[in-house]
Protein backbone atom coordinates (compact mmCIF):
# COMPACT_ATOMS: atom_id res chain seq x y z
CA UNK A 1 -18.80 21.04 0.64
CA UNK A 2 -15.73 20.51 -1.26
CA UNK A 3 -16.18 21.43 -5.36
CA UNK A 4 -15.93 18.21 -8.22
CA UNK A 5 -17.05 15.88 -4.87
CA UNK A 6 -20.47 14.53 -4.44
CA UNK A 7 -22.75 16.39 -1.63
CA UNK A 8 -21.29 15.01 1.97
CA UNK A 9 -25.04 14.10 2.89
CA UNK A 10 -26.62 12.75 -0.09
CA UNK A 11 -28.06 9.33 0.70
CA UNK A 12 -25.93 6.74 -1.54
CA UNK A 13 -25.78 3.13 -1.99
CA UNK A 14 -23.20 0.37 -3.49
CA UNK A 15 -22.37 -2.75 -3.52
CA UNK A 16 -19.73 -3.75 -0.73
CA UNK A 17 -18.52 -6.99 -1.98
CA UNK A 18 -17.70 -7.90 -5.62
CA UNK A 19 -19.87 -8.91 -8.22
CA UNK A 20 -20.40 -12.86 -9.03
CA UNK A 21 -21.54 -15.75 -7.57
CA UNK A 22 -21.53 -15.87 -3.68
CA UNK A 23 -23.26 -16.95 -0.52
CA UNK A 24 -23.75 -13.79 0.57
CA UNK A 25 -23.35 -10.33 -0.58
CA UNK A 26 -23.64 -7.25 0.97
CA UNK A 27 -24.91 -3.50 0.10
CA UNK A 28 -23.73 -0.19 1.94
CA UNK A 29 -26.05 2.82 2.12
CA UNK A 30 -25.14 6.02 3.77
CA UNK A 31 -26.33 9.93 4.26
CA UNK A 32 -29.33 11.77 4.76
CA UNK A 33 -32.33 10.09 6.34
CA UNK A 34 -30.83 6.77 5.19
CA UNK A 35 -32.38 4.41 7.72
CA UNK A 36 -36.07 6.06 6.70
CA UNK A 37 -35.44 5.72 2.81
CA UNK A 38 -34.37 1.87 3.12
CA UNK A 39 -37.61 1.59 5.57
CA UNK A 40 -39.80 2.83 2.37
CA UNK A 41 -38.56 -0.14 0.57
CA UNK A 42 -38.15 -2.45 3.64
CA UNK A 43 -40.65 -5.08 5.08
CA UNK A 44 -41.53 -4.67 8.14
CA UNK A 45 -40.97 -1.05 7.83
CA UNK A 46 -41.42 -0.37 11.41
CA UNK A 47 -39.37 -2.45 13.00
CA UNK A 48 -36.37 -0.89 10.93
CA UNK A 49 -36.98 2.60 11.55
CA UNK A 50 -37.10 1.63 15.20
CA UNK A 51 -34.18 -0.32 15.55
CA UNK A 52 -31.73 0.75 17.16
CA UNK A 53 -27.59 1.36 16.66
CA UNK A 54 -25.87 -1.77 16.23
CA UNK A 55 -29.31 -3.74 15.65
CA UNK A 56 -29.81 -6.70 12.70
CA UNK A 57 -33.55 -6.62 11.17
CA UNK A 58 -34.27 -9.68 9.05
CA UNK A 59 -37.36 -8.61 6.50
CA UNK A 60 -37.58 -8.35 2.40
CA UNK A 61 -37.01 -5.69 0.31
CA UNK A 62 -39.48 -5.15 -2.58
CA UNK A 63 -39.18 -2.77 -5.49
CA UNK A 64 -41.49 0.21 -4.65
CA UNK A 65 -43.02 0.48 -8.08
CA UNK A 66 -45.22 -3.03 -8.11
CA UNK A 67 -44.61 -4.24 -5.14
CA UNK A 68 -42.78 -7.39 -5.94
CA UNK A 69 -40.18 -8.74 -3.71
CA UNK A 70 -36.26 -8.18 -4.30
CA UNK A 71 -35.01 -10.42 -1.58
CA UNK A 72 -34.77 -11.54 1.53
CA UNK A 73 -32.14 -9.85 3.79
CA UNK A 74 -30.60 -9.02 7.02
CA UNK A 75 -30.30 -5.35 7.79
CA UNK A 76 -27.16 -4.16 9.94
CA UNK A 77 -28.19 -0.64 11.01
CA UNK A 78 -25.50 2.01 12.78
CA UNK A 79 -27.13 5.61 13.63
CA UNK A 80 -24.65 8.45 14.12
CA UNK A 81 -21.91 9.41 14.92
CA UNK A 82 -21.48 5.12 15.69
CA UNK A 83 -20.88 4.11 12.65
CA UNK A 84 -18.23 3.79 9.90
CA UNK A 85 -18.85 7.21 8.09
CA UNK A 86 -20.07 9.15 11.09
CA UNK A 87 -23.86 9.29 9.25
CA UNK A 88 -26.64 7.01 8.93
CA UNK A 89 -25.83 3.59 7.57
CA UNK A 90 -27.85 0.74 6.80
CA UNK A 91 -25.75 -2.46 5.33
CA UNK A 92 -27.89 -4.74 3.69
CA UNK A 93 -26.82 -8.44 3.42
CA UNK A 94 -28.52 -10.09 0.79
CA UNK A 95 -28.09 -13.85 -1.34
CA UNK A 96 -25.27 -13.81 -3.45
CA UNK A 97 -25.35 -13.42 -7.10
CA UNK A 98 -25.85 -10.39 -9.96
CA UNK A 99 -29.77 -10.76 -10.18
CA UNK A 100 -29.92 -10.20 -6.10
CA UNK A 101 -27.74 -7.43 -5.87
CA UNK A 102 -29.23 -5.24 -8.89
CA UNK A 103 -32.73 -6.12 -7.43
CA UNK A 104 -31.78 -4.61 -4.16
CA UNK A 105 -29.51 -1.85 -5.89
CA UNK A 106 -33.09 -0.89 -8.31
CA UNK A 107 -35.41 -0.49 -5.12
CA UNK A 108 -33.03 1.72 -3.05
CA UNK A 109 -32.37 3.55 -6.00
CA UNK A 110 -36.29 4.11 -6.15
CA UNK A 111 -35.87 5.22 -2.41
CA UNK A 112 -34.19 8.07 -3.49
CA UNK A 113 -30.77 6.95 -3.19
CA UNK A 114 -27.83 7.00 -5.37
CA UNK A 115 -24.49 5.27 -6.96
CA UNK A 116 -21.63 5.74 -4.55
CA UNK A 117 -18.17 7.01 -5.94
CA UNK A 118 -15.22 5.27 -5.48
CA UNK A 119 -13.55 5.71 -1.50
CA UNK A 120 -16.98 8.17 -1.06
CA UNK A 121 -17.67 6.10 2.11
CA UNK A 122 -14.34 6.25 3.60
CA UNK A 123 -14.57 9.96 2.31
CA UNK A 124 -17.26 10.65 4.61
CA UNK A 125 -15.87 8.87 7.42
CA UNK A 126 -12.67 11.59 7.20
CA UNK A 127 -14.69 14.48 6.77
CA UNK A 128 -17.06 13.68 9.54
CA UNK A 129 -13.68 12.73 12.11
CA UNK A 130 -14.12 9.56 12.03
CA UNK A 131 -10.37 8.58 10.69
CA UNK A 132 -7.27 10.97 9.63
CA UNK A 133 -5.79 10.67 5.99
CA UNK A 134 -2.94 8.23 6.81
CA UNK A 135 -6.11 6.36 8.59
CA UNK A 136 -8.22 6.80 4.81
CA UNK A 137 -4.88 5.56 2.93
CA UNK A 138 -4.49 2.09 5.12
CA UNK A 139 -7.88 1.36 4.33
CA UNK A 140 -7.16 0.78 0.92
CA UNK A 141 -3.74 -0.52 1.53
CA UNK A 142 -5.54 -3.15 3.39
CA UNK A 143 -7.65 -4.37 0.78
CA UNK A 144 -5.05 -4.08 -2.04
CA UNK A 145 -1.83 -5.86 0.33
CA UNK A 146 -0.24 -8.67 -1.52
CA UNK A 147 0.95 -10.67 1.56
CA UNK A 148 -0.04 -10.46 5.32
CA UNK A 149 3.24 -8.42 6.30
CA UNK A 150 2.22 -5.81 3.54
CA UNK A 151 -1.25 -5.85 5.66
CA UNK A 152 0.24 -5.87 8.95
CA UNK A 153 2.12 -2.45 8.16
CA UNK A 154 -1.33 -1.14 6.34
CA UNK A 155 -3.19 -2.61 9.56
CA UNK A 156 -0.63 -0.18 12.08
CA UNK A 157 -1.33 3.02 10.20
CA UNK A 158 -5.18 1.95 10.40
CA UNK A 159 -4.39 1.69 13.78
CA UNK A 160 -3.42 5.11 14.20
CA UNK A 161 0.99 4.09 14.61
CA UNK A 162 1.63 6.61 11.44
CA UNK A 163 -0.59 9.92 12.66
CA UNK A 164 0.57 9.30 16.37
CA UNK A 165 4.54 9.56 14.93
CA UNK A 166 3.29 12.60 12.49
CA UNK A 167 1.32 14.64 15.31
CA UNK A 168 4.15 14.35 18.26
CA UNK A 169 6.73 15.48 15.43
CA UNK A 170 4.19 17.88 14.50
CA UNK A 171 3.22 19.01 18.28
CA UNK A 172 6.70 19.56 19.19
CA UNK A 173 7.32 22.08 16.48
CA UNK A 174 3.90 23.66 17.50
CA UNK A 175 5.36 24.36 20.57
CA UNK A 176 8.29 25.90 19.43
CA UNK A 177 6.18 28.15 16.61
CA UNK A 178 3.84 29.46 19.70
CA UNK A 179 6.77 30.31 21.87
CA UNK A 180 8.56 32.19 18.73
CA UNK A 181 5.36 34.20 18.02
CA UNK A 182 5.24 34.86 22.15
CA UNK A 183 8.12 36.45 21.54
CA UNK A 184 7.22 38.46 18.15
CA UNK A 185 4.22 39.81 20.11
CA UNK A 186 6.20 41.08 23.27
CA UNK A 187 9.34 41.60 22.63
CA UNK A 188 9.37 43.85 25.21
CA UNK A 189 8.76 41.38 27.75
CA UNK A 190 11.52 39.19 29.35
CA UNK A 191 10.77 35.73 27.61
CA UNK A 192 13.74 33.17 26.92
CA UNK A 193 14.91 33.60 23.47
CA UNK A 194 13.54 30.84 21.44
CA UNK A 195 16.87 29.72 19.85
CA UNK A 196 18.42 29.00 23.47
CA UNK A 197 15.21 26.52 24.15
CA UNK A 198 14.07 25.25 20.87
CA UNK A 199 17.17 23.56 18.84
CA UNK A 200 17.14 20.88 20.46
CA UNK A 201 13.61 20.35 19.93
CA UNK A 202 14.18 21.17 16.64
CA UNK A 203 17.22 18.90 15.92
CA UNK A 204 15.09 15.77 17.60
CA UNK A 205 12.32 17.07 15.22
CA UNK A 206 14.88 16.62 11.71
CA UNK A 207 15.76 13.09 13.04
CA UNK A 208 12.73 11.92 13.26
CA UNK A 209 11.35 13.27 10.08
CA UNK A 210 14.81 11.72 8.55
CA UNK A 211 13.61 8.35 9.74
CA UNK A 212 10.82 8.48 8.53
CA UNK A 213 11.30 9.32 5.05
CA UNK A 214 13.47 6.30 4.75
CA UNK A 215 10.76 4.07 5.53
CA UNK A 216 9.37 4.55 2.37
CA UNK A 217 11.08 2.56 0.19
CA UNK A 218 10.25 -0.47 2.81
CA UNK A 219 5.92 0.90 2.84
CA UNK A 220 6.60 0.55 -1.16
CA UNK A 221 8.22 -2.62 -1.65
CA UNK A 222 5.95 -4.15 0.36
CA UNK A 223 2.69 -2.63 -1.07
CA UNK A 224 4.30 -3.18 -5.06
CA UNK A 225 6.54 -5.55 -4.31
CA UNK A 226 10.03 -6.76 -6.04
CA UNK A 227 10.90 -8.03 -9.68
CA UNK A 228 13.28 -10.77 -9.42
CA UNK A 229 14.62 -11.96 -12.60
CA UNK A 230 16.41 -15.52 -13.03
CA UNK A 231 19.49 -14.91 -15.34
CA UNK A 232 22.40 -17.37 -16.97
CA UNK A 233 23.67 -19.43 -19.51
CA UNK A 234 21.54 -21.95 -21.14
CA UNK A 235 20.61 -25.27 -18.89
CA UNK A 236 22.31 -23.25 -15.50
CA UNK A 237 18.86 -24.53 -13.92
CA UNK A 238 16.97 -21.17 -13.38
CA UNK A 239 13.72 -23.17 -14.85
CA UNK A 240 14.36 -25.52 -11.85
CA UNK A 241 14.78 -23.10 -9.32
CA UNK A 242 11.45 -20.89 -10.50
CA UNK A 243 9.30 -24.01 -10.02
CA UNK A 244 11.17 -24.69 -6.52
CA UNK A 245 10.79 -21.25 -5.22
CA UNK A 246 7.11 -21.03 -7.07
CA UNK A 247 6.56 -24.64 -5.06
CA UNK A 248 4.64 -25.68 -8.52
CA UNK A 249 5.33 -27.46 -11.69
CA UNK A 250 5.12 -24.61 -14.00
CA UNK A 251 8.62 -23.80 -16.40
CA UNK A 252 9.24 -26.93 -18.27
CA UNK A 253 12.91 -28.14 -17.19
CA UNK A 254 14.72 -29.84 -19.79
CA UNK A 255 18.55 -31.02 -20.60
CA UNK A 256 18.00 -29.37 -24.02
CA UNK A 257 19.68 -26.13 -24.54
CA UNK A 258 17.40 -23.06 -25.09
CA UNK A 259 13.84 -24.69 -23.82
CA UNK A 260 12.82 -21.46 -22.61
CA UNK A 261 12.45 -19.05 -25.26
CA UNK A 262 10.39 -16.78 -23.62
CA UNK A 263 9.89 -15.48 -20.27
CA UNK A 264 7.40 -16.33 -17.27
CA UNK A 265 6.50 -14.83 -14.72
CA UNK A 266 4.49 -15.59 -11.24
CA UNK A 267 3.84 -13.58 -8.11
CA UNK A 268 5.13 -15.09 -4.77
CA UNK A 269 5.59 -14.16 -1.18
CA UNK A 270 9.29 -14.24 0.14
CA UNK A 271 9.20 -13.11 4.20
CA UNK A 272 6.23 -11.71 3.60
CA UNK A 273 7.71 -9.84 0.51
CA UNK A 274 5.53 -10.06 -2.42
CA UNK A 275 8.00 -10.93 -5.26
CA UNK A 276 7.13 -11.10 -9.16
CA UNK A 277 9.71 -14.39 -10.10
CA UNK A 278 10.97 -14.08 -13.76
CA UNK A 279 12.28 -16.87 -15.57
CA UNK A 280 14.36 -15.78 -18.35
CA UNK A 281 16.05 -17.39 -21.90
CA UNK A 282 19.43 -18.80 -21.01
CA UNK A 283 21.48 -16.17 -22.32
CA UNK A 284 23.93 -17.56 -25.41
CA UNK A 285 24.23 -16.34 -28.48
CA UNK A 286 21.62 -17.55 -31.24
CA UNK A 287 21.21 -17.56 -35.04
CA UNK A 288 17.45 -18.79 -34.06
CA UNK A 289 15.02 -16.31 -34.68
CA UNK A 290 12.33 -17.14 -32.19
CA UNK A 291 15.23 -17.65 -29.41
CA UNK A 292 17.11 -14.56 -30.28
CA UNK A 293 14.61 -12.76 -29.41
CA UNK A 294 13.37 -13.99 -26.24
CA UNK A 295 17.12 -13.51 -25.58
CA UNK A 296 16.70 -10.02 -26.42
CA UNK A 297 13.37 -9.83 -24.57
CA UNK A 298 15.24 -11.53 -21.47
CA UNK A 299 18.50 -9.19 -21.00
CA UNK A 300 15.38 -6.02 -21.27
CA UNK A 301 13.65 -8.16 -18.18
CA UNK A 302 17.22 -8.16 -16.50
CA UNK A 303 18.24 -4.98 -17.05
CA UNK A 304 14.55 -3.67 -15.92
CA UNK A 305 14.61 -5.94 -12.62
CA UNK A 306 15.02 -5.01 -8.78
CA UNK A 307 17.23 -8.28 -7.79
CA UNK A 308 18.75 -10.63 -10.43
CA UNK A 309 19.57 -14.12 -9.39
CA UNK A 310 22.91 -14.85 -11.65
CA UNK A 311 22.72 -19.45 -11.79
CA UNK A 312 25.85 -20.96 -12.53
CA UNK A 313 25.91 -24.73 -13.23
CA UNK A 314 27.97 -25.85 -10.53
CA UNK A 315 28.80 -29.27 -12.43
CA UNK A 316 29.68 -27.29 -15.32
CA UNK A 317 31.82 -24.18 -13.50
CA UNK A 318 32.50 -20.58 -14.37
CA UNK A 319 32.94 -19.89 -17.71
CA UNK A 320 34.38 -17.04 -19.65
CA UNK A 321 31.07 -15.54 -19.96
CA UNK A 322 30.25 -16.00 -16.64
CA UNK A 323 33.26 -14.35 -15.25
CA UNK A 324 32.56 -11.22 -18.14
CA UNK A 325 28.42 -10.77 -16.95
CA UNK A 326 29.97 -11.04 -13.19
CA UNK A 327 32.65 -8.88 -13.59
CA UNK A 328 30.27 -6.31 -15.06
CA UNK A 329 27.66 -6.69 -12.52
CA UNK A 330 25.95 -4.90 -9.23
CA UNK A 331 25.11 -5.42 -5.67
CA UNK A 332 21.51 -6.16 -7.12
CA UNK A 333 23.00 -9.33 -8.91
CA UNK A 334 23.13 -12.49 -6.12
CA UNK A 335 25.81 -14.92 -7.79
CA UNK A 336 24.35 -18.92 -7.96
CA UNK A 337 26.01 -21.79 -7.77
CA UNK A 338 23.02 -23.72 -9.34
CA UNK A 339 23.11 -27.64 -9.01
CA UNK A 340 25.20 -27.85 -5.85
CA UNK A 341 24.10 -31.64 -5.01
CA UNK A 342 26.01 -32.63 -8.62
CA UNK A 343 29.04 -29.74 -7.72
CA UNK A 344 32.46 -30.36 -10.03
CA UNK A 345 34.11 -28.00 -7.09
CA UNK A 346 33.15 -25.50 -4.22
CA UNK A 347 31.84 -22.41 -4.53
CA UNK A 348 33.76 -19.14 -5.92
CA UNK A 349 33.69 -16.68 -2.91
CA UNK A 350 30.11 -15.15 -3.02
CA UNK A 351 28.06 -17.60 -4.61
CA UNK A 352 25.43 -19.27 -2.12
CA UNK A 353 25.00 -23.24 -3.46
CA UNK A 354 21.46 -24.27 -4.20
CA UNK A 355 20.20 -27.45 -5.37
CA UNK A 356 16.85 -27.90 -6.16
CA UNK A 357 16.69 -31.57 -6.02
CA UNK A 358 17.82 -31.61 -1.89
CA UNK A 359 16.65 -28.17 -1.26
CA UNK A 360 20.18 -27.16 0.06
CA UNK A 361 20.05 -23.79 0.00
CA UNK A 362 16.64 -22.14 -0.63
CA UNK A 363 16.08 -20.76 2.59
CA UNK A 364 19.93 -19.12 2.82
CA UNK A 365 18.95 -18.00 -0.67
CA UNK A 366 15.49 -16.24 0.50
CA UNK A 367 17.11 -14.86 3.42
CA UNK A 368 19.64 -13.03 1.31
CA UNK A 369 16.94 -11.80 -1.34
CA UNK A 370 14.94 -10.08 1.74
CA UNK A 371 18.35 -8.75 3.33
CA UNK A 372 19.83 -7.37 -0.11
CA UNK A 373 16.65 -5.17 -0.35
CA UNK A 374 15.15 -4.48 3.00
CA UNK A 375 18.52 -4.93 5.09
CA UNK A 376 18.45 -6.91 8.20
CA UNK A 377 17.31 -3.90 10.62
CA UNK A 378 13.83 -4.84 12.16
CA UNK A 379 10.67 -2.87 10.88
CA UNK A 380 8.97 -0.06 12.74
CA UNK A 381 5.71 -0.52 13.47
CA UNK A 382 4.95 3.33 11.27
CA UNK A 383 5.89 3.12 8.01
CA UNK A 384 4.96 5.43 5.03
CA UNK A 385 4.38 4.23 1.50
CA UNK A 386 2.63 6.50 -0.42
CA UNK A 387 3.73 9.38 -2.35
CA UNK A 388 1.74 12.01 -0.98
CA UNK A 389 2.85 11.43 2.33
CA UNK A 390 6.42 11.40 1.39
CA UNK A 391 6.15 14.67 -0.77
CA UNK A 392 4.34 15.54 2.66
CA UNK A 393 7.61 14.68 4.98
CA UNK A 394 9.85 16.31 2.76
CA UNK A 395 8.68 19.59 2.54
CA UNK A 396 8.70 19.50 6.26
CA UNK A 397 11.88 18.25 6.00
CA UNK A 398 13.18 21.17 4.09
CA UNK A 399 11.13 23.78 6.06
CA UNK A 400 12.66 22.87 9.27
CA UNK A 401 16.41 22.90 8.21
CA UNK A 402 15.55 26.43 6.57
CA UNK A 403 14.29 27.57 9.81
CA UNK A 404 17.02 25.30 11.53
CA UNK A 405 19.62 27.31 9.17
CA UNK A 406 18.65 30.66 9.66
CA UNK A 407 18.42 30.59 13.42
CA UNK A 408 22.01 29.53 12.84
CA UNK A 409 22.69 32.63 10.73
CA UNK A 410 20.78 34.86 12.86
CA UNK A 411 18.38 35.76 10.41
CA UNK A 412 15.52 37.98 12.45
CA UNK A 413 12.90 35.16 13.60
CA UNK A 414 9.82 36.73 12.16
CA UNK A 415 11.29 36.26 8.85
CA UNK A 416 12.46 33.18 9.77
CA UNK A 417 9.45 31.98 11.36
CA UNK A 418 7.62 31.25 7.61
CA UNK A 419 9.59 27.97 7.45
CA UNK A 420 8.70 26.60 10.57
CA UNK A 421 5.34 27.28 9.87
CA UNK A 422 5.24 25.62 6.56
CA UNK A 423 6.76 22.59 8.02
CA UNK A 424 3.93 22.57 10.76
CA UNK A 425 1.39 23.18 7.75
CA UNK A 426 3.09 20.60 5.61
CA UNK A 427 3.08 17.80 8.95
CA UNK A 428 -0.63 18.16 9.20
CA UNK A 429 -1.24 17.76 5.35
CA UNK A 430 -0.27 14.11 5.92
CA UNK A 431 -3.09 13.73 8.70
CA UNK A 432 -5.65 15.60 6.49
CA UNK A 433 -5.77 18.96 8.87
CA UNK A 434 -4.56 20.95 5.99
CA UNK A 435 -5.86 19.56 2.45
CA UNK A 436 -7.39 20.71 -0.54
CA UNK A 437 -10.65 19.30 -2.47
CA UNK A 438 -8.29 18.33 -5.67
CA UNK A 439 -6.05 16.11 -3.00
CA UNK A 440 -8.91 14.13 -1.38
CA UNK A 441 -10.24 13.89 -5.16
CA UNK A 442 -7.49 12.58 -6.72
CA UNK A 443 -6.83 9.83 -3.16
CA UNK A 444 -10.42 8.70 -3.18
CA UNK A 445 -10.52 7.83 -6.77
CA UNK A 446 -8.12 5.33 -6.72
CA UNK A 447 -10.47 3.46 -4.14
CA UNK A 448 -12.90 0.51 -4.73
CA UNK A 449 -16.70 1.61 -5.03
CA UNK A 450 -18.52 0.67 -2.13
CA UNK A 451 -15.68 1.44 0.67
């Protein structure tokens, strides 16, 4: 048992789904003698503590203490090691609503069982084997994914693509540790010298661990997503273009200079990349107090955002400003030329025409929002996006070249050796082979209760 986490075997109880008003909702219990504390507050009794694995038992569940009914439900029951935590489980589906659920939640409390923690049942299910960390992680990458590509990618490392890349990077340097300490043991012996068989092993091992790490900026992007701001002069049209790339009526578009004082924003999906769309004040300069400073507010969101969509009004043309905020600008700024259906001229070299009265243009425009920030390289199917297993890969990372390094330098190789075994130790941190209680602690807490 780890120290500052619950007993591993306690019998606990939560709700799975959320709280409110539903058809159905549905109450996890796990642990010790589980299926023979839900019996004490199950009707018929029997019939539940003989079911078994895999088995649904319709009956009531009454509160222990008078005797009165709590509801009527279906029970799911799993014995172990076939189930979700590797324990014990008993799901309970019950009517929706609040009054249902605390019924239920009050008798199995009487039963002797208690509140789950949050991520304690996907706890369980890694300490009893059931799933590796990366496996733990996707779980809640899953529920929290803001567009189906950000839960494909969470669905692959469920899936077991993330460990299966870590553990053959990881079992190829095992190889190479166990044939170095072969060596360290009998030197007297005539083994091949590790450094004529292992570099390029080892050199296949830093390229892979190189890839990678740069997957995760793409596991990020797609878990937070992107903030891309709408910037330009007054009436350029980026009110338009929020409520065409929104697909709903909601920044009021007017010929009137300086309608939008203040910003909106509104979550979208782009290529299954969640984006947070942020219309901005038309950027002039005011004597206005209320517009000045949703100016000021504006050029903050700007200078704060991933991508910034720079609208020209093509009817209008470049003006001196324009040409200045241009001039000035980045490779995250994606010139404009806003109004394209009522042009005065063609487009300056760089600018992609939209119009959001014909739709020319929208789906060149999302296209090159996707590109600018994920590139146009497919995605691998094992992609990392959370910290941990980043700080994870790079200390392996910098292990290996150590070890990589002082081969080179012919540093003697039970000195050398440390490194390579602190990049094996640091490769099966990321699986959850080598972790510490204050790691799982700090993972699990950022789960829902009840999964």
């Amino acid at each position: 048992m780890m120290e500052s986490i619950h007993d591993p075997d306690d019998a606990i109880a939560a709700p799975a789904t959320p709280w409110g008003i539903s058809a159905l909702a549905v109450i996890r219990t796990t642990g010790c003698r589980c299926i023979e504390k839900v019996s004490t507050v199950f009707k018929p009794s029997d019939r539940l503590k003989k079911a078994l694995g895999g088995m649904a038992v319709y009956g009531e569940v009454f509160n222990p203490a008078d005797g009165s009914p709590a509801d009527q439900v279906i029970a799911l029951v799993f014995r172990a090691p076939a189930s979700y935590t590797g324990q014990d489980t008993v799901e309970l589906c019950c009517h929706g609503g609040i009054p249902s659920v605390r019924k239920v939640l009050d008798a199995l409390k009487a039963a002797g069982f208690r509140d789950a923690g949050p991520g304690e049942f996907t706890l369980r299910a890694f300490l009893n084997g059931k799933v590796d960390l990366t496996q733990a992680e996707a779980v809640n990458e899953l529920i929290t994914a803001k567009t189906r590509r950000a839960h494909d990618l969470a669905f692959n490392r469920l899936s077991g693509a993330l460990w299966k890349k870590v553990d053959e990077i990881k079992q190829s340097l095992v190889e190479v540790l166990s044939a170095l300490e072969l060596t360290l043991d009998y030197p007297e012996d005539e083994i091949e010298e590790p450094e004529e068989i292992s570099l390029p092993t080892l050199s296949s091992a830093r390229g892979k661990l190189q890839s990678l790490l740069k997957t995760y900026r793409t596991g990020r992007l797609f878990q937070q997503g992107i903030r891309l701001a709408l910037a330009g002069r007054t009436n350029a049209g980026k009110s338009s273009l929020f409520n065409l790339l929104l697909r709903e009526d909601r920044a009021i578009v007017s010929e009137i200079h300086g309608t939008t004082r203040d910003y909106l924003e509104s979550w979208i999906t782009m290529n299954g990349l969640p984006v947070l769309l942020l219309d901005t004040a038309g950027l002039r300069a005011s004597d206005h107090p209320v517009e000045a400073e949703g100016i000021r507010r504006s050029e903050e969101i700007i200078e704060n955002a991933d991508l910034v969509l720079y609208l020209v009004d093509a009817s209008r043309g470049l003006s001196a400003e324009d040409r200045e905020y241009l001039e000035k600008s980045t490779d995250r700024v994606i010139p404009v030329w806003s109004k394209a259906d009522i042009a005065a001229a063609e487009p300056p070299e760089g600018f992609l025409p939209v119009s959001t009265v014909t739709d020319q243009g929208r789906e060149d425009l999302e296209r090159r929002i996707y590109e600018s920030v994920l590139g146009t390289e497919p995605l691998d199917a094992a992609v990392i996006d959370s910290e941990r297993q980043k700080d994870c890969l790079t200390r392996a990372l910098e292990a290996l070249e150590r070890f990589i390094g002082d081969v080179g330098e012919g540093i003697p190789l039970d000195a050398a050796s440390a490194d390579l075994k602190e990049a094996v130790d640091a490769l099966g941190e990321i699986t959850g082979e080598v972790t510490s209680s204050d790691i799982l602690q700090r993972m699990f807490s950022r789960f829902c209760v009840g999964k």
